[in-house]
Protein backbone atom coordinates (compact mmCIF):
# COMPACT_ATOMS: atom_id res chain seq x y z
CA UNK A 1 0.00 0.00 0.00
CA UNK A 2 2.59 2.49 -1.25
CA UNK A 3 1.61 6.15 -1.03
CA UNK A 4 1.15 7.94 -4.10
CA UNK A 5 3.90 10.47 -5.12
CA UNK A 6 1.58 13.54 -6.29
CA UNK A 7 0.22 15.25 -3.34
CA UNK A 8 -1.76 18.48 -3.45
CA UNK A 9 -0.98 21.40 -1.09
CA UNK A 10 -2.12 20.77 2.74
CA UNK A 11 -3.88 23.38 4.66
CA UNK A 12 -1.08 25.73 5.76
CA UNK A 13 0.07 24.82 9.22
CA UNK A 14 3.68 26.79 10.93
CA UNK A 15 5.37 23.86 10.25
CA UNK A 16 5.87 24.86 6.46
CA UNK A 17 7.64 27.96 7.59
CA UNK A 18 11.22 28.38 7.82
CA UNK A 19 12.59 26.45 11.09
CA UNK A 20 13.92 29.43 12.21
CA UNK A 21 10.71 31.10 12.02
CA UNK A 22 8.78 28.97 13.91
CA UNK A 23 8.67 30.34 17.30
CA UNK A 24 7.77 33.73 15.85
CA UNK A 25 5.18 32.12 13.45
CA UNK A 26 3.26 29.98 16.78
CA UNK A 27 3.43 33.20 18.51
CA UNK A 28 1.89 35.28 15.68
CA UNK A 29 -1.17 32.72 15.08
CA UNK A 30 -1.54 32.35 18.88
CA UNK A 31 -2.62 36.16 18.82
CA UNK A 32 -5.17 35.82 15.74
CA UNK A 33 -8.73 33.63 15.63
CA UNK A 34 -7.84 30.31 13.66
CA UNK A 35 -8.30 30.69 10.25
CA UNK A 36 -10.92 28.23 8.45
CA UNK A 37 -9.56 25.06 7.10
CA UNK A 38 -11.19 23.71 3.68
CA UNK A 39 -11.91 20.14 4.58
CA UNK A 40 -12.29 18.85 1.19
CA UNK A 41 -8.72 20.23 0.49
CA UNK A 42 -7.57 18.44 3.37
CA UNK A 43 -9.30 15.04 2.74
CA UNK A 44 -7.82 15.29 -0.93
CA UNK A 45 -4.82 15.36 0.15
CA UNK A 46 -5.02 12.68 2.63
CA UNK A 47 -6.31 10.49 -0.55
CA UNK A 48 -2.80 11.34 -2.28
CA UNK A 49 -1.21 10.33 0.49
CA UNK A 50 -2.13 6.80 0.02
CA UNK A 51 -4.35 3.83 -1.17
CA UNK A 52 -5.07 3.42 2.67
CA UNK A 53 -6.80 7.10 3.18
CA UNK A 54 -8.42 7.01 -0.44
CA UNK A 55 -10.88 3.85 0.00
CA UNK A 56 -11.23 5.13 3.89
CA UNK A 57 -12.53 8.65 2.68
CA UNK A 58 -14.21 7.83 -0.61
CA UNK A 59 -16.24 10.54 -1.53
CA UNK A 60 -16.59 12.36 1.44
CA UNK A 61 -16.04 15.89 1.70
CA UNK A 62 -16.66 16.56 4.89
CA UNK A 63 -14.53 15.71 8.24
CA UNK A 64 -17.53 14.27 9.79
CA UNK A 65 -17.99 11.79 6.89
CA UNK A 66 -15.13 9.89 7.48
CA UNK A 67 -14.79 7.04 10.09
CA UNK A 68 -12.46 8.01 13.31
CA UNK A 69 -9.08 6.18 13.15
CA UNK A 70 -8.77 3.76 16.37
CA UNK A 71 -5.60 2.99 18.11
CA UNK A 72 -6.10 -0.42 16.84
CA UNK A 73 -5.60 0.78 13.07
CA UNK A 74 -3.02 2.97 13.13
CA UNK A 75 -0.66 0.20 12.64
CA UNK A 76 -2.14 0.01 8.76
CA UNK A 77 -1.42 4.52 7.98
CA UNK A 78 1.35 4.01 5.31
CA UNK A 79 4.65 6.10 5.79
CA UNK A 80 5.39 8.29 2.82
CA UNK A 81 8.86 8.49 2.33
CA UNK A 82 11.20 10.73 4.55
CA UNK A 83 14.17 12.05 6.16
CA UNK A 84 15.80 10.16 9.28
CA UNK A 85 12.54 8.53 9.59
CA UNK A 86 11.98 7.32 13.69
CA UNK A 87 9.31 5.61 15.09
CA UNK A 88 8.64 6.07 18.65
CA UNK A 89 5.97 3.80 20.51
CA UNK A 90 3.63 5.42 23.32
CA UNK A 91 4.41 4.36 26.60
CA UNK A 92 1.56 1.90 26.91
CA UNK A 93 0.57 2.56 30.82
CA UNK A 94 -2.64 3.85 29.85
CA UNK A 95 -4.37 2.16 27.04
CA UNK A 96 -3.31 0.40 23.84
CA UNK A 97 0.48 0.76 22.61
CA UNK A 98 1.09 1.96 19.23
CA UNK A 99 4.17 3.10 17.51
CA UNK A 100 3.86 6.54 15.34
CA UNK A 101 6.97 7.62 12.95
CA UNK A 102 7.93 11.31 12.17
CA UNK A 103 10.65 12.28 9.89
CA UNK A 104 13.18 15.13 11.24
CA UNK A 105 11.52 18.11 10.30
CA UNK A 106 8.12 16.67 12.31
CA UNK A 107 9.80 15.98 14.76
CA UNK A 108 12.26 19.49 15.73
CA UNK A 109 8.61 20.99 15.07
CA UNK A 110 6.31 18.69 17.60
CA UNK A 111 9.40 20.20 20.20
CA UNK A 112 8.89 23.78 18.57
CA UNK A 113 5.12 23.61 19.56
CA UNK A 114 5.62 21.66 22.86
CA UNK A 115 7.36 25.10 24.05
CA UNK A 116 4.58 27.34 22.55
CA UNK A 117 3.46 28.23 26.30
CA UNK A 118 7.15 29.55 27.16
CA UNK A 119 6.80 32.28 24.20
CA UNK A 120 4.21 33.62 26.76
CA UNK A 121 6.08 32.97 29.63
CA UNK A 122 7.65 35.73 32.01
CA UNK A 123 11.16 34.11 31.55
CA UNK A 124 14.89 35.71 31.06
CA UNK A 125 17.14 34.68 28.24
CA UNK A 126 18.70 31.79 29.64
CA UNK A 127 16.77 29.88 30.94
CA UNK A 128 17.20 27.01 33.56
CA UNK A 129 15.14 24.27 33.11
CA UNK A 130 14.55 20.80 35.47
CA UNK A 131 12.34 18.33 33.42
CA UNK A 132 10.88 14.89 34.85
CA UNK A 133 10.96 12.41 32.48
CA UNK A 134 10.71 8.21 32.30
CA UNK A 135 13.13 6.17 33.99
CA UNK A 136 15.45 6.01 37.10
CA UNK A 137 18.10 8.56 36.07
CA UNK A 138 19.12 11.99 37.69
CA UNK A 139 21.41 14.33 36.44
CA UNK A 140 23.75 16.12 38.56
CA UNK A 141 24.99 19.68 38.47
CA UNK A 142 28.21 19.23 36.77
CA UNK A 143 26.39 17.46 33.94
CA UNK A 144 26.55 19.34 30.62
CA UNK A 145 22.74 20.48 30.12
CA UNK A 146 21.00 20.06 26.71
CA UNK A 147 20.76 23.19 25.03
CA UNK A 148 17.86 24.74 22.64
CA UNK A 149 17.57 27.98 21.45
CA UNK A 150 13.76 28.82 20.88
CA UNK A 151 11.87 32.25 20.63
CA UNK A 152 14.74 34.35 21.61
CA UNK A 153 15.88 32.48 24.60
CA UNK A 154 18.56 29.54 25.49
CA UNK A 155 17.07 27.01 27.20
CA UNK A 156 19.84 24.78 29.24
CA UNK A 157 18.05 21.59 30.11
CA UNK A 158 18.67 18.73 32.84
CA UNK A 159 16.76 15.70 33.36
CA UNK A 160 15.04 13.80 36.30
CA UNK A 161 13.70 10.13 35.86
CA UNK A 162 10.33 9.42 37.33
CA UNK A 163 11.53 7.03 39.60
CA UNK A 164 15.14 8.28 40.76
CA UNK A 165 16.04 8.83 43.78
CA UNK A 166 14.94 11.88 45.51
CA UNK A 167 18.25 13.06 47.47
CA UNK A 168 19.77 13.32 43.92
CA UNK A 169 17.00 15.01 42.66
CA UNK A 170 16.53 17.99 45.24
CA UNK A 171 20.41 18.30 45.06
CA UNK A 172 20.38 19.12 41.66
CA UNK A 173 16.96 21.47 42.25
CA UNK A 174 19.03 23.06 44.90
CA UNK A 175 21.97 24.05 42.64
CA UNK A 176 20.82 24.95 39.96
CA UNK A 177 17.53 26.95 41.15
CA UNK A 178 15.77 26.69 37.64
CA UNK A 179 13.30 28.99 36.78
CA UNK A 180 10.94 26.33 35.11
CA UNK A 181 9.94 22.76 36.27
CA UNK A 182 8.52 20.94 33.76
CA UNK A 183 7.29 17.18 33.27
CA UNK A 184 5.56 14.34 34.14
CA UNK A 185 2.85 14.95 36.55
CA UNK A 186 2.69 11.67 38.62
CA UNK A 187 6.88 12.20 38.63
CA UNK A 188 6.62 15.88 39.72
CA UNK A 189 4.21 14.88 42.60
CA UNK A 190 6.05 11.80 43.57
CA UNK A 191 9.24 13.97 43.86
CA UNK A 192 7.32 16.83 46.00
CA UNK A 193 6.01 14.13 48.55
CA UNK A 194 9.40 12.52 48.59
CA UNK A 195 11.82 15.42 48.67
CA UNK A 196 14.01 15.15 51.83
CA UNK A 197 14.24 19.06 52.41
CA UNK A 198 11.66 21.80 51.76
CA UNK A 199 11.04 23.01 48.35
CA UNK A 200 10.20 26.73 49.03
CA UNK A 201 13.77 28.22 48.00
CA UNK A 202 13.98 26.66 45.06
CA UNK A 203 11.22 29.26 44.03
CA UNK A 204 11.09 28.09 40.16
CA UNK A 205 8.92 30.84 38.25
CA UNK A 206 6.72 28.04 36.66
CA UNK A 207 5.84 24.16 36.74
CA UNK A 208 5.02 23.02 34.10
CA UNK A 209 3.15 19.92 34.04
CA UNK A 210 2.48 17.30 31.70
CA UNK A 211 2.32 13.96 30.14
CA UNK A 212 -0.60 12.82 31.74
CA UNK A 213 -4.11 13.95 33.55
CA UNK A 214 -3.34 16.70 36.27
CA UNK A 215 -5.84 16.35 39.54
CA UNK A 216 -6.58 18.84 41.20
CA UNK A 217 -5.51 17.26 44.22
CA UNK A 218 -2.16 17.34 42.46
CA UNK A 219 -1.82 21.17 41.35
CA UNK A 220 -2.71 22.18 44.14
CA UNK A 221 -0.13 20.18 46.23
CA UNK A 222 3.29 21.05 43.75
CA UNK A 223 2.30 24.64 43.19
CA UNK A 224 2.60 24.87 47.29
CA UNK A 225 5.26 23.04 47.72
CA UNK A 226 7.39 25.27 44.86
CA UNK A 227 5.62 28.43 45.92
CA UNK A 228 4.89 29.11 41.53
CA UNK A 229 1.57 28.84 39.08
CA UNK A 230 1.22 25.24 38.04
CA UNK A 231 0.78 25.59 34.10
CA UNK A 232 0.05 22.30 32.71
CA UNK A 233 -0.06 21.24 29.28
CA UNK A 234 -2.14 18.28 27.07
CA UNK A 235 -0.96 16.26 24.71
CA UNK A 236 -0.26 12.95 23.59
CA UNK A 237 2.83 11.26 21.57
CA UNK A 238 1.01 10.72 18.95
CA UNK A 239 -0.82 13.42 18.16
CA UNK A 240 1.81 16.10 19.98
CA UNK A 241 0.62 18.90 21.78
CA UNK A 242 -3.00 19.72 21.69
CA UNK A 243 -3.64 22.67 24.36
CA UNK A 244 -1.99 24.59 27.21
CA UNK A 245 -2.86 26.35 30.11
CA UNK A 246 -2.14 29.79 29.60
CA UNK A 247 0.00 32.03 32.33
CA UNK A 248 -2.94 35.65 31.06
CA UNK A 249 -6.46 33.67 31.75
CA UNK A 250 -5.44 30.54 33.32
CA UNK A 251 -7.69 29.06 31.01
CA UNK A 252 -6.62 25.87 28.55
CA UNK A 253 -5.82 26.83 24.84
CA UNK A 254 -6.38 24.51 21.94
CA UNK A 255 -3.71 24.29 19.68
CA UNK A 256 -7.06 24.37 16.77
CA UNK A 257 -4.62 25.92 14.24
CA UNK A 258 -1.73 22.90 14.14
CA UNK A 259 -4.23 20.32 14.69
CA UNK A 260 -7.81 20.16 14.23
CA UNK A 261 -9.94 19.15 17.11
CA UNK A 262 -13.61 17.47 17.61
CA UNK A 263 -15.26 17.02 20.51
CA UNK A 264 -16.80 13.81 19.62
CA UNK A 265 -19.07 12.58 22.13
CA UNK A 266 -17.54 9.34 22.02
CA UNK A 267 -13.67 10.46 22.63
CA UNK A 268 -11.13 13.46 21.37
CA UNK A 269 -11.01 12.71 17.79
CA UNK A 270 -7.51 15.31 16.38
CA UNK A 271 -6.38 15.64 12.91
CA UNK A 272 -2.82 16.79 12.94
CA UNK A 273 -1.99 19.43 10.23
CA UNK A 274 1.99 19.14 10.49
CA UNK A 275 2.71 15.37 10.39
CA UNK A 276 3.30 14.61 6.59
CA UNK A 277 5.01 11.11 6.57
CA UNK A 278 2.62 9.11 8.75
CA UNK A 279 -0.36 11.18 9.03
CA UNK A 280 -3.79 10.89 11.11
CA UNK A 281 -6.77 11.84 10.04
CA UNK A 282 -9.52 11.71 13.07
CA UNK A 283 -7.95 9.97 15.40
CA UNK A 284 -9.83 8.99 18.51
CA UNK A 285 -7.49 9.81 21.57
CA UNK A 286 -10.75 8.92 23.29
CA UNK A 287 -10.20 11.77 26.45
CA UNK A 288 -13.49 13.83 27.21
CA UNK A 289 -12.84 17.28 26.13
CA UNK A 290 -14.83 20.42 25.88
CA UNK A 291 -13.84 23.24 23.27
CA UNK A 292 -15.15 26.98 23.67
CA UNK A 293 -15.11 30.20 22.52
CA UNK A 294 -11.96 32.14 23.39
CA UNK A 295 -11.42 34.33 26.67
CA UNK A 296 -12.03 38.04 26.04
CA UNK A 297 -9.91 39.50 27.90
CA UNK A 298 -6.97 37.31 26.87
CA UNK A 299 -4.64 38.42 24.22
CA UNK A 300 -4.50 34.51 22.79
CA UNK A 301 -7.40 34.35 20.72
CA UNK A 302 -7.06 30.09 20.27
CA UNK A 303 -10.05 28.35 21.81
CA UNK A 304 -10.46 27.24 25.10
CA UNK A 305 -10.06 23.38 26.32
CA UNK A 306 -11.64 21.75 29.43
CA UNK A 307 -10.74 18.75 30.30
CA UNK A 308 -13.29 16.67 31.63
CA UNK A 309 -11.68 13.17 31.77
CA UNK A 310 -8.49 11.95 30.60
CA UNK A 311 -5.50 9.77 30.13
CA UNK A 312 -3.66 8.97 33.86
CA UNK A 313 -1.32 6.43 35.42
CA UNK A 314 -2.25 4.12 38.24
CA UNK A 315 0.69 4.40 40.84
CA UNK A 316 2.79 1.39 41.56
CA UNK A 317 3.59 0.44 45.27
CA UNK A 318 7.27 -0.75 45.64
CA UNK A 319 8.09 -2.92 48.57
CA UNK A 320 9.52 -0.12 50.72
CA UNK A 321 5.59 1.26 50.30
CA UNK A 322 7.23 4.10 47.78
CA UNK A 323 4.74 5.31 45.14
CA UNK A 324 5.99 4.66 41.43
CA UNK A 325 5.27 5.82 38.26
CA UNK A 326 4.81 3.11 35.06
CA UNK A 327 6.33 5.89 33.46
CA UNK A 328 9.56 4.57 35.31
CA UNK A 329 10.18 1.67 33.43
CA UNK A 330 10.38 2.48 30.30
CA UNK A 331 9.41 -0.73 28.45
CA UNK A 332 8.77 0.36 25.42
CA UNK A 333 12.27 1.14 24.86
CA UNK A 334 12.48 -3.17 24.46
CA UNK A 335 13.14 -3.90 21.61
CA UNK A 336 10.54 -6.75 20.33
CA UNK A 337 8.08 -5.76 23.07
CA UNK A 338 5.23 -5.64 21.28
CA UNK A 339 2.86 -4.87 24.35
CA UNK A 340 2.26 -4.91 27.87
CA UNK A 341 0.34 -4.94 30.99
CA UNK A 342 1.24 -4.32 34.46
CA UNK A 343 -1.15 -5.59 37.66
CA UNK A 344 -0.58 -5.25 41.56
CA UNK A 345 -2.60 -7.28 43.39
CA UNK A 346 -3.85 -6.32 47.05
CA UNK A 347 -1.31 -7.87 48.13
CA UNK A 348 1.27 -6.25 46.83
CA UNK A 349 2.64 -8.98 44.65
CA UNK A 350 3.65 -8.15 40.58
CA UNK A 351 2.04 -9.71 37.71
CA UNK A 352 3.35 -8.36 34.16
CA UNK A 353 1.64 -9.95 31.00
CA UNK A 354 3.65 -8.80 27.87
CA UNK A 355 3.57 -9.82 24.14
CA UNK A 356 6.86 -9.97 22.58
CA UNK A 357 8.34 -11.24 19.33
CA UNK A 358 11.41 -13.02 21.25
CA UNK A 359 9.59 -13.79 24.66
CA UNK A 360 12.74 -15.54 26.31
CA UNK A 361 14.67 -12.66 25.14
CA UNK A 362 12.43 -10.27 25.93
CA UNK A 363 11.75 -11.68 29.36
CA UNK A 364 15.25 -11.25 30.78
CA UNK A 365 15.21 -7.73 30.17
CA UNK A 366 11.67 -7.37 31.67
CA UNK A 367 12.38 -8.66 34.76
CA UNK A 368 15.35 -6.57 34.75
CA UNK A 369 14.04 -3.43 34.43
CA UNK A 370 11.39 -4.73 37.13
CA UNK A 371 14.20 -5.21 39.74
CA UNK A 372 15.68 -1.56 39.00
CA UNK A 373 13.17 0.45 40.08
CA UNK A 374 10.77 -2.08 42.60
């Protein structure tokens, strides 16, 4: 099912601006009402992209017309051909894994729109920046920091695993006194409850949350432990980011103009407009969302986004009675792990059901990646 090589021109999305332009291009639209997209250009040129979209969309001309993509299918979207094509599989701890695969350019811009909220952000030039990610891992001080220069400023990045230790972690909080936290949720919380000295001088301008479903329970617990606005964001890998919560109105803004939402009463259904190689056309994330008009008073003129239910983690209990993230392990960095499940019984005890390619191969690392963090 090869795509087809002629493909008409795509509703214009930032992405097809110069890279260098893209921060001042997502700022620009951010200020203006989204401009109307011409769904029968866009479902024609979803039918060039392949055999696959043509007999799904037949002759519809409408959005609406066309069947939502499920999780299960998204194995079957083509790939057009690319540069450095990746594919990067969700993390699986909250539904059904899938793999999605971006070429370079989709993927430097998914990162260019994932900091959209900082071109709005009170923030200096150089900026330092903690972020919680999967795994076990904590950087230290002394570490070179990833660097990214974005909207004007240099951001000078160090990473936290979900599941490292917390010592390490406030250590490096402690030195470097960032002025932006960002992250998983469940991993920002576990390292707030954990931390082994108070938080309140680390005095971060924002957190940043992320990655998952924010409670309130849970906002309201890291913004007083860091003393700073909780600003969390919504998203998902394979869709990238979808709204933020914005530092003016507080509100959530819908990212309407880089990827077309419905609020389908059976799930989130998003079209992205900037993924070229693998594209999705209505795909059901499945989270219950509510758009609206946008705030008055706020400059951003992008619709608003409530959240009513959405994609979370269950915590795991390790034996010391520690709360872990899934996030932690990391499986579906195995290669030939096709997909998993984890259960905790009442009593504590493990039970991981998997589906693997190699399963004696795969097994060994399993159990090894089990024993690191539990």
């Amino acid at each position: 099912m090869a795509p087809a090589p002629a493909m008409p021109v795509l509703p214009a999305a930032a992405i097809d601006a110069p890279q260098l332009r893209w921060a001042e291009a997502l700022h620009a639209a951010a200020l203006a009402p989204p401009p109307p997209v011409d769904e029968a250009l866009l479902l024609d040129w979803f039918r060039a992209h392949s055999t696959f979209y043509r007999r799904r969309i037949g002759r519809a001309r409408r959005l609406a017309d066309v069947p939502p993509l499920e999780k299960a299918e998204l194995a079957n979207v083509p790939v057009a051909p690319g540069e450095d094509l990746r594919a990067t599989r969700t993390s699986g701890t909250s539904g059904f894994q899938v793999s999605v695969v971006n070429d370079r350019r989709e993927r430097e811009f998914r990162r260019a729109l994932l900091y959209r909220p900082q071109l709005f952000y009170d923030l200096p030039r150089l900026v330092h920046q903690v972020v919680f990610v999967d795994g076990n891992w904590c950087a230290t001080p002394d570490m070179p920091p990833k660097r990214f220069v974005y909207g004007g400023r240099e951001y000078r990045t160090w990473f936290v695993g979900a599941a490292a230790d917390p010592g390490p972690a406030w250590q490096l909080l402690d030195a470097l006194r960032p002025q932006l936290i960002r992250g998983i949720a469940s991993a920002i919380l576990r390292f707030v409850e954990l931390a082994p000295e108070p938080l309140a001088d680390i005095r971060p301008r924002y957190v940043g949350s992320g990655g998952e479903y924010l409670l309130p329970a849970w906002r309201a617990r890291i913004g007083e432990a860091f003393g700073a606005p909780v600003l969390d964001r919504y998203g998902a890998t394979e869709t990238g980011a979808l709204a933020w919560q914005c530092p003016h109105c507080g509100e959530y803004h819908a990212n309407v103009d880089q990827v077309l939402l419905e609020d389908d009463a059976d799930g989130l259904l998003a079209t992205p407009l900037f993924l070229r190689r693998q594209p999705l056309l209505r795909y059901r994330l499945g989270d219950r969302v509510r758009l609206g008009p946008p705030v008055v008073a706020c400059p951003v003129r992008l619709p608003t986004l409530v959240i009513e239910a959405a994609r979370r983690d269950d915590w795991i209990l390790a034996g010391d009675g520690q709360r872990v993230s899934p996030l932690a392990f990391q499986f579906e960095q195995l290669p030939g792990l096709c997909a998993w499940r984890l259960h905790q019984a009442a009593s504590g005890a493990l039970c991981l059901y998997y589906d693997a390619e190699d399963p004696p191969a795969v097994e060994s690392r399993l159990r090894e990646a089990l024993r690191a963090i539990v």
